[in-house]
Each structure stands twice: as structure tokens, then as C-alpha cells.
C-alpha atoms as a PDB file:
ATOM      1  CA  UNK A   1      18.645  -0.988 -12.136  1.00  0.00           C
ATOM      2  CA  UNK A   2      16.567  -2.366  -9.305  1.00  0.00           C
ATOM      3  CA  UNK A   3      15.182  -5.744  -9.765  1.00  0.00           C
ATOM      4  CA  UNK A   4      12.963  -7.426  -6.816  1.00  0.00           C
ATOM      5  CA  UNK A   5      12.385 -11.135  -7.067  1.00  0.00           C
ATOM      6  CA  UNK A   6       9.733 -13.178  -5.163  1.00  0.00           C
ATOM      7  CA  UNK A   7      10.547 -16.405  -4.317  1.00  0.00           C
ATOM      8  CA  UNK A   8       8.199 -20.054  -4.829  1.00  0.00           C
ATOM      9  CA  UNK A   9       6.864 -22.830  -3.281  1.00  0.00           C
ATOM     10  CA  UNK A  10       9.450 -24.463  -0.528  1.00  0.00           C
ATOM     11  CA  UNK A  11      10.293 -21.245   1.069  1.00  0.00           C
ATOM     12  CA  UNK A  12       7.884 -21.622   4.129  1.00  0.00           C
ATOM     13  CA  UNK A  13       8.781 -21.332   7.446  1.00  0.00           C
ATOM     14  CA  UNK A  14       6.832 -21.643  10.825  1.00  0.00           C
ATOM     15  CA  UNK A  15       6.341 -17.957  11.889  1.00  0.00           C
ATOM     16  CA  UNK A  16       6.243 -16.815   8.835  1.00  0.00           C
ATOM     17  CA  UNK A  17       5.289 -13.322   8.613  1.00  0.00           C
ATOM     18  CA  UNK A  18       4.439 -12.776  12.092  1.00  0.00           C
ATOM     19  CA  UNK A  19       7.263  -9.910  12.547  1.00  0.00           C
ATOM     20  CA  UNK A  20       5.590  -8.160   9.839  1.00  0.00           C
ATOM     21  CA  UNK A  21       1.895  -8.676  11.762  1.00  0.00           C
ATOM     22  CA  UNK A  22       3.588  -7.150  15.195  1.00  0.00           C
ATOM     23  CA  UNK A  23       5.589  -4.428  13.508  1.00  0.00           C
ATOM     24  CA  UNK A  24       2.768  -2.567  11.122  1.00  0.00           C
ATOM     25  CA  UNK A  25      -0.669  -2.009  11.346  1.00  0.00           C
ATOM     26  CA  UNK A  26      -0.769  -1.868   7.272  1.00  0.00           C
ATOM     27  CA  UNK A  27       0.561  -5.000   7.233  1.00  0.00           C
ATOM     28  CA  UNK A  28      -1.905  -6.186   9.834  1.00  0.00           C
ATOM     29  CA  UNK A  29      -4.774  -4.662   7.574  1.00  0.00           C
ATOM     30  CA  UNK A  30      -3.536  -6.849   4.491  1.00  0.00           C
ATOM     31  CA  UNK A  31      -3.535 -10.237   6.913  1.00  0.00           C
ATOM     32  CA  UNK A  32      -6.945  -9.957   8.054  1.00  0.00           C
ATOM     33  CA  UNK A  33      -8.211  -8.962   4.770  1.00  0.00           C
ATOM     34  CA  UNK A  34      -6.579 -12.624   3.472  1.00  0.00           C
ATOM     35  CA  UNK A  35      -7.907 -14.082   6.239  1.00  0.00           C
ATOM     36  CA  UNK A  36     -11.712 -13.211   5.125  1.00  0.00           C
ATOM     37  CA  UNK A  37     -10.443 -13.881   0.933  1.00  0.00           C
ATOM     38  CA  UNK A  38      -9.705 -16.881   1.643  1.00  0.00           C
ATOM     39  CA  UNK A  39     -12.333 -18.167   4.404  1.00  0.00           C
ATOM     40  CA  UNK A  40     -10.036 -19.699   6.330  1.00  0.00           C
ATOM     41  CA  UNK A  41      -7.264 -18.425   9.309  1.00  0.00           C
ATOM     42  CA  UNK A  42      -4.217 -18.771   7.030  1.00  0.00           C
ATOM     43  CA  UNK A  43      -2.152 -16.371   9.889  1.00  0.00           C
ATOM     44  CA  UNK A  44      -3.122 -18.811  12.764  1.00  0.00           C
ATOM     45  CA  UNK A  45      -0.747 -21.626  10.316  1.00  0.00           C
ATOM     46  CA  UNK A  46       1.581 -19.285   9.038  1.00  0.00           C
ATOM     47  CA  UNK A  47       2.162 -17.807  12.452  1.00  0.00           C
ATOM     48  CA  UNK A  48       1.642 -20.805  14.635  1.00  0.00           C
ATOM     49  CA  UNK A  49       1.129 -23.692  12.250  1.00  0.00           C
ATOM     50  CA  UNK A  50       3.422 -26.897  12.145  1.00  0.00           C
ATOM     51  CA  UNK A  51       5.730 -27.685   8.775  1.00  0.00           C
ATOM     52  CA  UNK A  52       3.574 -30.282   8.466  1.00  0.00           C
ATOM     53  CA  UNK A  53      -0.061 -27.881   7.788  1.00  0.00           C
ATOM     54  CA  UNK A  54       2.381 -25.265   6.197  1.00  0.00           C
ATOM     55  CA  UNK A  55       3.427 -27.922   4.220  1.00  0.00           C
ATOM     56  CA  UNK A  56      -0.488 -28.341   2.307  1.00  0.00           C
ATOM     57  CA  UNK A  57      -0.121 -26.794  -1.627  1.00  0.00           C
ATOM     58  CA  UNK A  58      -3.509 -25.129  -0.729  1.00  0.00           C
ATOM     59  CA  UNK A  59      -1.692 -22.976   2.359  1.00  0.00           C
ATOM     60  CA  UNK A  60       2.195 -23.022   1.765  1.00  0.00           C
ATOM     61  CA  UNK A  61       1.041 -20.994  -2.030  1.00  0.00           C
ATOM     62  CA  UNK A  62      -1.027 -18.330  -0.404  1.00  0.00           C
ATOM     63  CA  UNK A  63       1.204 -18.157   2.480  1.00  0.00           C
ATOM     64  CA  UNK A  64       4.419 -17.052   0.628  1.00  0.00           C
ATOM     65  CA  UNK A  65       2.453 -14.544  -1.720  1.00  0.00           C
ATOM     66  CA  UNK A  66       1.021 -13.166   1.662  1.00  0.00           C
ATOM     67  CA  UNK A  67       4.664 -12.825   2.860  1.00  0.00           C
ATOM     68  CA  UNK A  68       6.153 -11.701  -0.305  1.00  0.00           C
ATOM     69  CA  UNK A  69       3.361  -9.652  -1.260  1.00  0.00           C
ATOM     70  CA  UNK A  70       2.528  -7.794   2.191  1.00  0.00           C
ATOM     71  CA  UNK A  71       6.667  -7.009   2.759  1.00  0.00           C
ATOM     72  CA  UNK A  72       6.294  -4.933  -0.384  1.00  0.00           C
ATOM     73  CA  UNK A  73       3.080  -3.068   0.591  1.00  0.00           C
ATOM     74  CA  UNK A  74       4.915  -2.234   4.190  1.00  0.00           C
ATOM     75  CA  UNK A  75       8.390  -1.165   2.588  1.00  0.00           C
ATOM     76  CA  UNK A  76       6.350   1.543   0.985  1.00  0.00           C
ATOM     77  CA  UNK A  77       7.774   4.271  -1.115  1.00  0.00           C
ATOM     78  CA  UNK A  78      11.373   2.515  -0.691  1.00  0.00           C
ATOM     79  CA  UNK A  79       9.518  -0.578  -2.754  1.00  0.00           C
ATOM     80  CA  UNK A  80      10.211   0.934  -6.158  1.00  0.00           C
ATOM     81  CA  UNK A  81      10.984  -2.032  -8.839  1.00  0.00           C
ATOM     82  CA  UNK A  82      12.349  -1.136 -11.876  1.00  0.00           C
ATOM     83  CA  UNK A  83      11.969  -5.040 -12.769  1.00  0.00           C
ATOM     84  CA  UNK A  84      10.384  -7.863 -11.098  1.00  0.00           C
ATOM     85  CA  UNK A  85      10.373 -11.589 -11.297  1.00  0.00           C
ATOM     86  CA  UNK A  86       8.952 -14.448  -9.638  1.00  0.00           C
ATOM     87  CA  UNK A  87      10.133 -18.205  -8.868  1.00  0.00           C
ATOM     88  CA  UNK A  88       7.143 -20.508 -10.376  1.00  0.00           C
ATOM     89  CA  UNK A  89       4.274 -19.347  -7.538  1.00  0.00           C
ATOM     90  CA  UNK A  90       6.340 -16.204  -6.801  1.00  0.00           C
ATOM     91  CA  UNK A  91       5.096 -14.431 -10.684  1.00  0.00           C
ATOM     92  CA  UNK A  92       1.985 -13.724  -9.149  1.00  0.00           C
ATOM     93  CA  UNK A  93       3.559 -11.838  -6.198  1.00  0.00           C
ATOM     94  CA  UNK A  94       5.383  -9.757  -9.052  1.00  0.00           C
ATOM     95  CA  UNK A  95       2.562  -9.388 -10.850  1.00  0.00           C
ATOM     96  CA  UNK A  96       1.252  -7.687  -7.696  1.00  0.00           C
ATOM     97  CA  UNK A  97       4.154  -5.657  -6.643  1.00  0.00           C
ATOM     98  CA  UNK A  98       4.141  -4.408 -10.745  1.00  0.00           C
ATOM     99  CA  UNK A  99       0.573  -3.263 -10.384  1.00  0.00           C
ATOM    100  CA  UNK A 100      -0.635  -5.912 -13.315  1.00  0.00           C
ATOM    101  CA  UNK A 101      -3.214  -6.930 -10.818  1.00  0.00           C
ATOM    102  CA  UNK A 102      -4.667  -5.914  -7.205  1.00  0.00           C
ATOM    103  CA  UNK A 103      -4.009  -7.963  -3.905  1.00  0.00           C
ATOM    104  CA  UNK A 104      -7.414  -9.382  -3.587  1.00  0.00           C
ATOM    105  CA  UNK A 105      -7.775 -10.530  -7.362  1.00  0.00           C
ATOM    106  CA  UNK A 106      -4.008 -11.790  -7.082  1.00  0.00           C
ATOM    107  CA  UNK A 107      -4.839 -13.611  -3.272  1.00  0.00           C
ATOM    108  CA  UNK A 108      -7.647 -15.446  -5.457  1.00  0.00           C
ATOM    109  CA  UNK A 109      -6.051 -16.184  -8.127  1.00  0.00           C
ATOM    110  CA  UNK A 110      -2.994 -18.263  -5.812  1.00  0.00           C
ATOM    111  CA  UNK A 111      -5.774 -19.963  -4.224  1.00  0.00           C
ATOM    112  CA  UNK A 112      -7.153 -21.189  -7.253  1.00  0.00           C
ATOM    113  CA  UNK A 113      -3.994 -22.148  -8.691  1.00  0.00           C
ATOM    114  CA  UNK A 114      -2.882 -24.154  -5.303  1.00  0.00           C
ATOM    115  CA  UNK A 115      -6.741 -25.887  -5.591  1.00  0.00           C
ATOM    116  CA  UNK A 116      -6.296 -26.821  -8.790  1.00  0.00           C
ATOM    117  CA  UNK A 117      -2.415 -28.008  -8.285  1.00  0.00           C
ATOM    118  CA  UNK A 118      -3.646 -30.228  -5.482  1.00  0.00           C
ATOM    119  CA  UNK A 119      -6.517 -31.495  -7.466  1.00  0.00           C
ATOM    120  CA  UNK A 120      -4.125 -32.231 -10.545  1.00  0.00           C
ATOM    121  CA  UNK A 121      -1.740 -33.851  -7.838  1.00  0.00           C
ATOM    122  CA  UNK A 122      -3.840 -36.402  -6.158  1.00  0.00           C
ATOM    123  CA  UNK A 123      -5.562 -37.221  -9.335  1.00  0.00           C
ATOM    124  CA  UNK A 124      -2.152 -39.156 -10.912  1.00  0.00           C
ATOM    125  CA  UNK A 125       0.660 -39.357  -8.547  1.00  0.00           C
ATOM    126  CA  UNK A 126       3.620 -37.989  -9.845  1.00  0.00           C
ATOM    127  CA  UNK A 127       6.776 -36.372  -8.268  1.00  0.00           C
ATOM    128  CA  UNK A 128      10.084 -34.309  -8.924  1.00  0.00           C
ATOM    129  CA  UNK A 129      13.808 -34.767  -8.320  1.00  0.00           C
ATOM    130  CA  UNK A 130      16.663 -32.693  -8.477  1.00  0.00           C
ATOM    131  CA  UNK A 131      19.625 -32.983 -10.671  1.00  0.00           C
ATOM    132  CA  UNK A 132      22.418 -31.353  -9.419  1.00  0.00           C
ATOM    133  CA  UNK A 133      26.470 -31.658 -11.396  1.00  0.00           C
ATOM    134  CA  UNK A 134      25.290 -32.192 -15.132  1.00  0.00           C
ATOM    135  CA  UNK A 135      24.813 -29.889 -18.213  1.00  0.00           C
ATOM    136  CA  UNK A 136      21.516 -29.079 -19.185  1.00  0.00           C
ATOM    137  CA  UNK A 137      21.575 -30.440 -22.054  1.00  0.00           C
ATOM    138  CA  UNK A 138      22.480 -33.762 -20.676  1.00  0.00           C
ATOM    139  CA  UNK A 139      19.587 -33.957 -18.452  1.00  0.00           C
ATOM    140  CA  UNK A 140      16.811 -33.186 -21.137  1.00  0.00           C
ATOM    141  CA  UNK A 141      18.246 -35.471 -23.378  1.00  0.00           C
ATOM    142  CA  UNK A 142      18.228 -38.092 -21.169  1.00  0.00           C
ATOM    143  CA  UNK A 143      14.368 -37.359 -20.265  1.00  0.00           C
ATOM    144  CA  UNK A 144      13.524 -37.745 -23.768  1.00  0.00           C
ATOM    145  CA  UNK A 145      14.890 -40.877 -23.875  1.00  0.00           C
ATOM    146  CA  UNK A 146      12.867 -42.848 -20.892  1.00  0.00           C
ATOM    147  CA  UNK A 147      10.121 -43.748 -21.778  1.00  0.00           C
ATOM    148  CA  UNK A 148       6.889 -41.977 -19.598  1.00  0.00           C
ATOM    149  CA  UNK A 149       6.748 -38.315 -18.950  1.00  0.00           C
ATOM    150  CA  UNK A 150       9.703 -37.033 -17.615  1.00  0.00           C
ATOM    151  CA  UNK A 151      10.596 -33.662 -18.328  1.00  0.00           C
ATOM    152  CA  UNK A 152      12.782 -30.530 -17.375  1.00  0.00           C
ATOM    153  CA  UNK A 153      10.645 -28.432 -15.017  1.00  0.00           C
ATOM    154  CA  UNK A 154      12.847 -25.859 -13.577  1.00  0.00           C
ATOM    155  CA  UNK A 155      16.051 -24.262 -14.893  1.00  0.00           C
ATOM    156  CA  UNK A 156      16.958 -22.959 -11.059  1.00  0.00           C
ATOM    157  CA  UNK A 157      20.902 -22.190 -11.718  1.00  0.00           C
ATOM    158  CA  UNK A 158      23.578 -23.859 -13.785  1.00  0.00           C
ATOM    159  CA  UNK A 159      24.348 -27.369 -12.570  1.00  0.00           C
ATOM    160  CA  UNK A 160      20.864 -27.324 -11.000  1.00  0.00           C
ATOM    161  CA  UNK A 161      17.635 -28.547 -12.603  1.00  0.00           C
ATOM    162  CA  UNK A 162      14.506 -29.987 -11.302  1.00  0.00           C
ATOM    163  CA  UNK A 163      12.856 -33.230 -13.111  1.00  0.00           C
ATOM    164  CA  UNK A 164       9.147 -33.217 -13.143  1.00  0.00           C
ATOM    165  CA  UNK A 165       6.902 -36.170 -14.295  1.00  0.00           C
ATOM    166  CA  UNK A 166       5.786 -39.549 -13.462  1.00  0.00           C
ATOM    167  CA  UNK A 167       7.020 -41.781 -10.704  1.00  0.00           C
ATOM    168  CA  UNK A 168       8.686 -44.554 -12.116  1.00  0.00           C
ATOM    169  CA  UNK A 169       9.756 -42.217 -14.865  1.00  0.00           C
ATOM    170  CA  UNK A 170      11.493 -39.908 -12.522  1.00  0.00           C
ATOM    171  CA  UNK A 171      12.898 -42.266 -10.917  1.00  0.00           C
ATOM    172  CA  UNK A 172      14.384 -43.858 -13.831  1.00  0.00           C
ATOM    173  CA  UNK A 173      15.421 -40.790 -15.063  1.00  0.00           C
ATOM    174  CA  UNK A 174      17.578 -39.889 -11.894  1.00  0.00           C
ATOM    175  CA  UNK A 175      19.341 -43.694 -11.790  1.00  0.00           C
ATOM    176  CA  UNK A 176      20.146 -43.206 -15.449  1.00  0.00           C
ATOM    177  CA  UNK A 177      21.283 -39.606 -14.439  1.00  0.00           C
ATOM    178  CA  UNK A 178      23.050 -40.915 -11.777  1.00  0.00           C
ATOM    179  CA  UNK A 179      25.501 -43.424 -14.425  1.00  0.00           C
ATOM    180  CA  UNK A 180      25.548 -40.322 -16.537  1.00  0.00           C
ATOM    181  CA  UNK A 181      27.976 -38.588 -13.749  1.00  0.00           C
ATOM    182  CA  UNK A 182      25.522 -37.012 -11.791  1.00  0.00           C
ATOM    183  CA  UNK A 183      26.628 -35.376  -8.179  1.00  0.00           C
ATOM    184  CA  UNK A 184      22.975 -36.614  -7.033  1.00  0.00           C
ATOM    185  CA  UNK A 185      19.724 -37.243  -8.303  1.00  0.00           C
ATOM    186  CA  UNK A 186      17.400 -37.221  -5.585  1.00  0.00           C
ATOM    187  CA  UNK A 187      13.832 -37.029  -5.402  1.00  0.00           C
ATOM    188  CA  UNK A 188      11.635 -34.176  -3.701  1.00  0.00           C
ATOM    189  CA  UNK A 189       9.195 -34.192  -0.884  1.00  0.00           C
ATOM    190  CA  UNK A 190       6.095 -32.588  -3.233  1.00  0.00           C
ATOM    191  CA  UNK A 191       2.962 -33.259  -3.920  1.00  0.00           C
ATOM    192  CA  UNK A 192       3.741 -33.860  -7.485  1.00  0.00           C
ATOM    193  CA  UNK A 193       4.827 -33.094 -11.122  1.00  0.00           C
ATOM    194  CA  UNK A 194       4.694 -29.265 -11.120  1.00  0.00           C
ATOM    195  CA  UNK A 195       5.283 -27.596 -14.587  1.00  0.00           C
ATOM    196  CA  UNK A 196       5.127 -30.802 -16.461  1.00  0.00           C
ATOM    197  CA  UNK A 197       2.388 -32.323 -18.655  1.00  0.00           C
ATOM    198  CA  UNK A 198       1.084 -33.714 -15.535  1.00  0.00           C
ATOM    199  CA  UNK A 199      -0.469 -30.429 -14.593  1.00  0.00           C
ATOM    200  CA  UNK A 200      -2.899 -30.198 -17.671  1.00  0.00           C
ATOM    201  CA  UNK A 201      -5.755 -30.302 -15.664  1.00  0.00           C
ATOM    202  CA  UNK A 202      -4.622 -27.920 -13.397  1.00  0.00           C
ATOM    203  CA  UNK A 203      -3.798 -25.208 -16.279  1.00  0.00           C
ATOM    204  CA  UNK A 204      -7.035 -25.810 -17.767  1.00  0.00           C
ATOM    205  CA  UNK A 205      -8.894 -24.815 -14.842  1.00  0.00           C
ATOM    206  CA  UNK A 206      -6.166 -22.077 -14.080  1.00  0.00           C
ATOM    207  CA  UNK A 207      -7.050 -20.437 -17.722  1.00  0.00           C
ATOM    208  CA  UNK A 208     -10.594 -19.835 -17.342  1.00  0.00           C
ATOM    209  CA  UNK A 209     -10.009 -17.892 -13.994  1.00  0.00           C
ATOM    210  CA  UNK A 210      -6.743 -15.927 -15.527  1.00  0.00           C
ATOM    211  CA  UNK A 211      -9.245 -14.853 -18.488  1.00  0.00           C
ATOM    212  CA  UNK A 212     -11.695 -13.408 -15.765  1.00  0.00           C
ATOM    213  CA  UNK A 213      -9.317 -11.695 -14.232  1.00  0.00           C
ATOM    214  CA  UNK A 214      -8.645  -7.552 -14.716  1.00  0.00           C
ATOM    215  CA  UNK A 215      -4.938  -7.432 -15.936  1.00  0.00           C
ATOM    216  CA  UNK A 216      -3.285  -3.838 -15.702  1.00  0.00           C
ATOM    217  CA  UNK A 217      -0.350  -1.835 -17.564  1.00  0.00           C
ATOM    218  CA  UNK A 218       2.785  -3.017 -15.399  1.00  0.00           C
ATOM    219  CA  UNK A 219       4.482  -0.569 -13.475  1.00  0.00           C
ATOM    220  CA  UNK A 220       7.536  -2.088 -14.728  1.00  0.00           C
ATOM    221  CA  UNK A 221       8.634  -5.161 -16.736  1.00  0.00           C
ATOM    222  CA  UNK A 222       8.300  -8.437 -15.599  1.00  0.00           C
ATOM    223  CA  UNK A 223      10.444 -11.190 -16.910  1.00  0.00           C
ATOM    224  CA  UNK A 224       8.576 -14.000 -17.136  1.00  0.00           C
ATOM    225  CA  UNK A 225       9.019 -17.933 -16.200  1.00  0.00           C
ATOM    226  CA  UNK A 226       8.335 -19.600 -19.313  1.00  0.00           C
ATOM    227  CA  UNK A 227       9.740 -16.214 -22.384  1.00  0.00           C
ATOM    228  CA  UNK A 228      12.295 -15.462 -19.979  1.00  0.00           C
ATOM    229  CA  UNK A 229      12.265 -12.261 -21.676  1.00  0.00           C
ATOM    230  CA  UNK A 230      10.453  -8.977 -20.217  1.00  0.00           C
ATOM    231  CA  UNK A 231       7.102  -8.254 -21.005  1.00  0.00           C
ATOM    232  CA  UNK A 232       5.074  -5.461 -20.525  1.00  0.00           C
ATOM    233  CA  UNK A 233       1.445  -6.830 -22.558  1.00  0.00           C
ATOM    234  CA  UNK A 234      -0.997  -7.360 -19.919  1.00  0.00           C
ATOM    235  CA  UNK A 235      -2.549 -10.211 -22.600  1.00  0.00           C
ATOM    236  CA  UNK A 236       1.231 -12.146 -23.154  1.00  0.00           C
ATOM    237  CA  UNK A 237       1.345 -11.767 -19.375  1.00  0.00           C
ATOM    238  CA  UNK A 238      -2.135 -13.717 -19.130  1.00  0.00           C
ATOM    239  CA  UNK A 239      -1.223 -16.313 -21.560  1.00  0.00           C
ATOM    240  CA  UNK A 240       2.453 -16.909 -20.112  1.00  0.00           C
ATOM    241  CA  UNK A 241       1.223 -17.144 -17.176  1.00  0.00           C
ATOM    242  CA  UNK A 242      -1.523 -19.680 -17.680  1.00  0.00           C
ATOM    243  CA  UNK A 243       1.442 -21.772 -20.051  1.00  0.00           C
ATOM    244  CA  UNK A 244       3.489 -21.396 -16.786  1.00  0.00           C
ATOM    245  CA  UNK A 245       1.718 -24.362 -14.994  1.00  0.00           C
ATOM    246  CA  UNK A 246       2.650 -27.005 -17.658  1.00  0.00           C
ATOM    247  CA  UNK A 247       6.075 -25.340 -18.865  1.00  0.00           C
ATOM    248  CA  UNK A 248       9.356 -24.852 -17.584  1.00  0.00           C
ATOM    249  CA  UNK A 249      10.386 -22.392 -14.987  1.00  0.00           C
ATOM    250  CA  UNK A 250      13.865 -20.823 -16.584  1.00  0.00           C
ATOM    251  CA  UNK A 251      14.681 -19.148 -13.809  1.00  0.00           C
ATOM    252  CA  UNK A 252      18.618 -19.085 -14.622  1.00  0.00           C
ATOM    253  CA  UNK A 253      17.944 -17.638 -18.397  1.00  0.00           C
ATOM    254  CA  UNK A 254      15.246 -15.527 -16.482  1.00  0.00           C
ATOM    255  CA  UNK A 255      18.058 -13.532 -14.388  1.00  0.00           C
ATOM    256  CA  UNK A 256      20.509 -13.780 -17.110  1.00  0.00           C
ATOM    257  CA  UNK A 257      17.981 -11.360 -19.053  1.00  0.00           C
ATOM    258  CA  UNK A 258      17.884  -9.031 -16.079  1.00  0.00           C
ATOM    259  CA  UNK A 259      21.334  -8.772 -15.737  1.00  0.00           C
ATOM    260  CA  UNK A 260      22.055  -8.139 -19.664  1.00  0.00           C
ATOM    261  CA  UNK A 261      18.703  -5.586 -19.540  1.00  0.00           C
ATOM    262  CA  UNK A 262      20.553  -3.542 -16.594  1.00  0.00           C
ATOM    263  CA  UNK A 263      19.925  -5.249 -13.325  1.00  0.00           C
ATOM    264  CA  UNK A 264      22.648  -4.394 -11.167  1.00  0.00           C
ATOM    265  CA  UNK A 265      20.834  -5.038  -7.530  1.00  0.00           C
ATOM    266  CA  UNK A 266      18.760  -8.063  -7.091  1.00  0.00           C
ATOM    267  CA  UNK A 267      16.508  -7.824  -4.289  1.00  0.00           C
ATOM    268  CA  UNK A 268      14.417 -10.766  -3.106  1.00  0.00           C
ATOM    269  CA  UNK A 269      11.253 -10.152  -1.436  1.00  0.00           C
ATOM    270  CA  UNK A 270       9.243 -12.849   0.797  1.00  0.00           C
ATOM    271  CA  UNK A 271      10.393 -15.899   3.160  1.00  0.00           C
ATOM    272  CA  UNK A 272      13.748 -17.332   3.142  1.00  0.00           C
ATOM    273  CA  UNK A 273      17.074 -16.481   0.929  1.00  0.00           C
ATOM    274  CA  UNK A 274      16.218 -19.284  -1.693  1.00  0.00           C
ATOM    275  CA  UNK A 275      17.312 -17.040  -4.310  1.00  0.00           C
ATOM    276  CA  UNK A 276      19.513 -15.462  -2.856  1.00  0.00           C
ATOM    277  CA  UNK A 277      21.528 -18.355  -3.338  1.00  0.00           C
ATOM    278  CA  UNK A 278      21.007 -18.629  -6.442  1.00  0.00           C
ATOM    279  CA  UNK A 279      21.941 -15.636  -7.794  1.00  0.00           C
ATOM    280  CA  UNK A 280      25.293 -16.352  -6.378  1.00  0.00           C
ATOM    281  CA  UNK A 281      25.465 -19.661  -8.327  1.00  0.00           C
ATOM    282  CA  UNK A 282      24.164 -18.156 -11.511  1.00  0.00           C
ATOM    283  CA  UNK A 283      26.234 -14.652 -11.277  1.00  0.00           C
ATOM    284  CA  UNK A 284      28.289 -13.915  -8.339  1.00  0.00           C
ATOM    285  CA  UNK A 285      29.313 -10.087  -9.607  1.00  0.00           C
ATOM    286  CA  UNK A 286      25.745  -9.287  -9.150  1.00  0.00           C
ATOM    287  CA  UNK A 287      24.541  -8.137  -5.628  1.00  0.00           C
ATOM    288  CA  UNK A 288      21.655  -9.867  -4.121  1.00  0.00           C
ATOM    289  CA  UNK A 289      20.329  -9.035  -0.830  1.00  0.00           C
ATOM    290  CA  UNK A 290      16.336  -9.906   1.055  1.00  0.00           C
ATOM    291  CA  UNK A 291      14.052  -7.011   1.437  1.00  0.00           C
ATOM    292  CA  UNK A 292      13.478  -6.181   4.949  1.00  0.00           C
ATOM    293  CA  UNK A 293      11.776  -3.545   7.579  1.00  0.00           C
ATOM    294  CA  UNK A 294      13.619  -0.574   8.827  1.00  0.00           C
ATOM    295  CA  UNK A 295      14.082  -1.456  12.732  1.00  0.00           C
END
């Protein structure tokens, strides 16, 4: 079976998307009609932008569902999932690419999302590290143990999981990590604690415009960030989503489903090879390949 996966936050690039702009009018269409959505010139920073602006939670979000999301409206009738998935941000795209909901109410939704992130963000600093060399287990134990929040945010690959909470949590966390055997513990350049407790605000304000929103009958099933399990309910797929913003990713258990559901070809769709590389770390007899246009 074909699975497409659409990749999160920290897969920006400067340029991003501007092949697609030159090389299809449809594509073209779908960039201007963001443009208006979202009252701003998102393609002038996507295409021209520095890492810096692309760097903003209220751009890079839109601008990899734009990328993601636009690719599969161009690939046309080869585009046909018989699963999707999304990294964190990426669900939406899925969500899109599944049918569950249409490009302008999914555009909107994004923005909200990277509003409210950025909101929840500035509000109480906070911050995530990455924790790469120790079981799982190891890691959340050890989060439960410092005292703060500090939690397990994303499951990206075995050996590989993302902190999320409070500064001087975090960073105790990772030195306490680091004695533990650790191969490093470093901390990332974000804005803050995504898909911790920290984002409460931010999946409060999330909810209300998720419940407004038209869901659909998938096309297919999605497997979801924080089941890991496919679902085809447009209302679980509301509420999983809006639990997404304060829960884990489990993006590792997430393709493990696929894979024991029937995924044979993992294709990921949007900027960068992200998970491309993780696929390889989480099942190497599995190909994975990035969607692309036909020359």
C-alpha cells in the first residue's frame, strides 16, 4: 500500500516552493489564493524570504502546508494515498490530501494554530532539546523525575526523542540525560515547548476553531499523532487533533502501524527529506522516497 507523509515544522527552506510556482499554473492558482487567506505575501518569504522571516511560527507553519499541500494538488491523479500521515504541523496537510477538510478551511486552520503557538510561546518561555542514544523509557523516566514540566514531546525514531517543557527543566533534564549515557542532549532553536503542557493555551484556543470547522469522510485513513492508530471518524479526527497540541507526537509507533497495516511505499510530500530519514532509522526494509513533478 501507498502511504504519503507530510512533514512538520523545521523543514523550511529559502525558495521554498518556487519550482512548483514556475512549473504549474494550478499550483500558481493555489499560491495566490493563500496569499489573499492569509492577508499577507507568504510567497514573497517563502520564495525570497531570509531563514531568519521563514523562521517566524506564524509563516514557517503555513509555509510547509502550502508546500506539502500544493505538491499534492499538482501531482494530480498520480496523488492517490491509500494512507496518510503527518509530522506534528504536517496532520493538517494529510488531513487535506485525505479530503477530511478543503484547502482554504485547512490554510485557516494552520494559521490559527501557528497564532495561537506563538501566543502560547511568548507568554512563558519554554524550549525543547533532543535526546539522541537512550531508550525511551529512560528518557521519560527521567522527566518525571525533575522537578518542573519536562516531558516527552516527540517519539521521531528509536534512539531519537524530543524533550519539551520549561527552561531550566529542560535543561536539567538533558545534563541528567547526559550522566545517564546519552550520545547528546542538546537544546533546539524554537520558539518553545511544543506538545507539552506548556501549550494549554494554545489548544484551548485551537479547539474552538477545530469545532467550527466542516470535517469530511477521509478518502483514506489517517494515522494519527497522538492514537497512532488509523482513524477514519471525522469527530476522533477533531478531537485528536485538538489533543495533538499538548500531547506527544509518536511518530515512530505512528509508521510502525503503517507498516504492520500494509504500507509498503512511504512517500513524503512537502520541503526537505526530514522523514525520509527517518524511515530509514525506524525501518530500513521499507522504501521511502519525496514526491516530486514529472520534468
Amino acid at each position: 500500500m501507498k502511504a504519503y507523509i507530510f512533514p512538520g515544522q523545521g523543514a523550511q527552506f529559502t525558495g521554498m516552493g518556487l519550482d512548483l510556482y514556475e512549473k504549474s499554473a494550478l499550483a500558481q492558482e493555489y499560491f495566490e489564493k493563500a496569499n489573499k487567506i492569509l492577508g499577507f505575501s507568504i510567497t514573497d518569504i517563502m520564495f525570497e524570504g531570509t531563514a531568519e522571516q521563514l523562521k517566524e511560527t506564524k509563516v514557517t507553519q503555513p509555509a510547509i502546508f502550502l508546500h506539502s499541500v500544493i505538491l499534492a494538488k499538482v501531482l494530480g491523479d498520480s496523488f492517490q494515498p491509500e494512507m496518510v500521515a503527518g509530522h506534528s504541523l504536517g496532520e493538517l496537510s494529510a488531513l487535506v490530501a485525505n479530503g477530511v477538510l478543503t484547502f482554504e478551511d485547512g490554510l485557516k486552520l494552520v494559521s490559527k494554530r501557528a497564532l495561537a503557538m506563538q501566543k502560547a510561546c511568548e507568554a512563558a518561555p519554554s524550549t525543547m532539546a533532543a535526546v539522541l542514544g537512550l531508550d525511551d523509557i529512560v528518557v521519560e523516566e527521567t522527566c518525571a523525575e525533575i522537578d518542573g514540566v519536562v516531558v516527552a514531546a516527540n517519539y521521531n525514531c528509536p534512539g531519537q526523542l524530543v524533550i519539551s517543557g520549561e527552561i531550566a527543566a529542560v535543561e536539567k533534564a538533558c545534563a541528567v540525560l547526559t550522566e545517564k549515557g546519552a550520545r547528546r542532549a542538546l537544546l533546539l532553536p524554537v520558539g518553545g515547548a511544543f506538545h507539552s503542557p506548556m501549550m494549554e493555551p494554545a489548544r484551548a484556543e485551537l479547539a474552538a476553531a477545530i469545532e467550527a470547522t466542516e470535517f469530511s469522510k477521509p478518502t483514506c485513513a489517517v494515522y494519527q499523532n497522538v492514537v497512532a492508530k488509523a482513524v477514519t471518524s471525522p469527530d476522533e479526527i477533531k478531537e485528536n487533533l485538538i489533543a495533538q497540541l499538548t500531547a506527544p507526537v509518536k511518530w515512530t509507533q505512528c509508521v510502525q502501524a503503517m507498516i504492520a497495516d500494509g504500507g509498503t511505499e512511504f512517500i513524503e510530500v512537502g520541503p526537505g527529506k526530514v522523514l525520509q530519514g527517518l524511515m530509514r532509522k525506524i525501518d530500513r526494509s521499507v522504501a521511502a522516497s519525496g514526491a516530486a513533478l514529472a520534468e
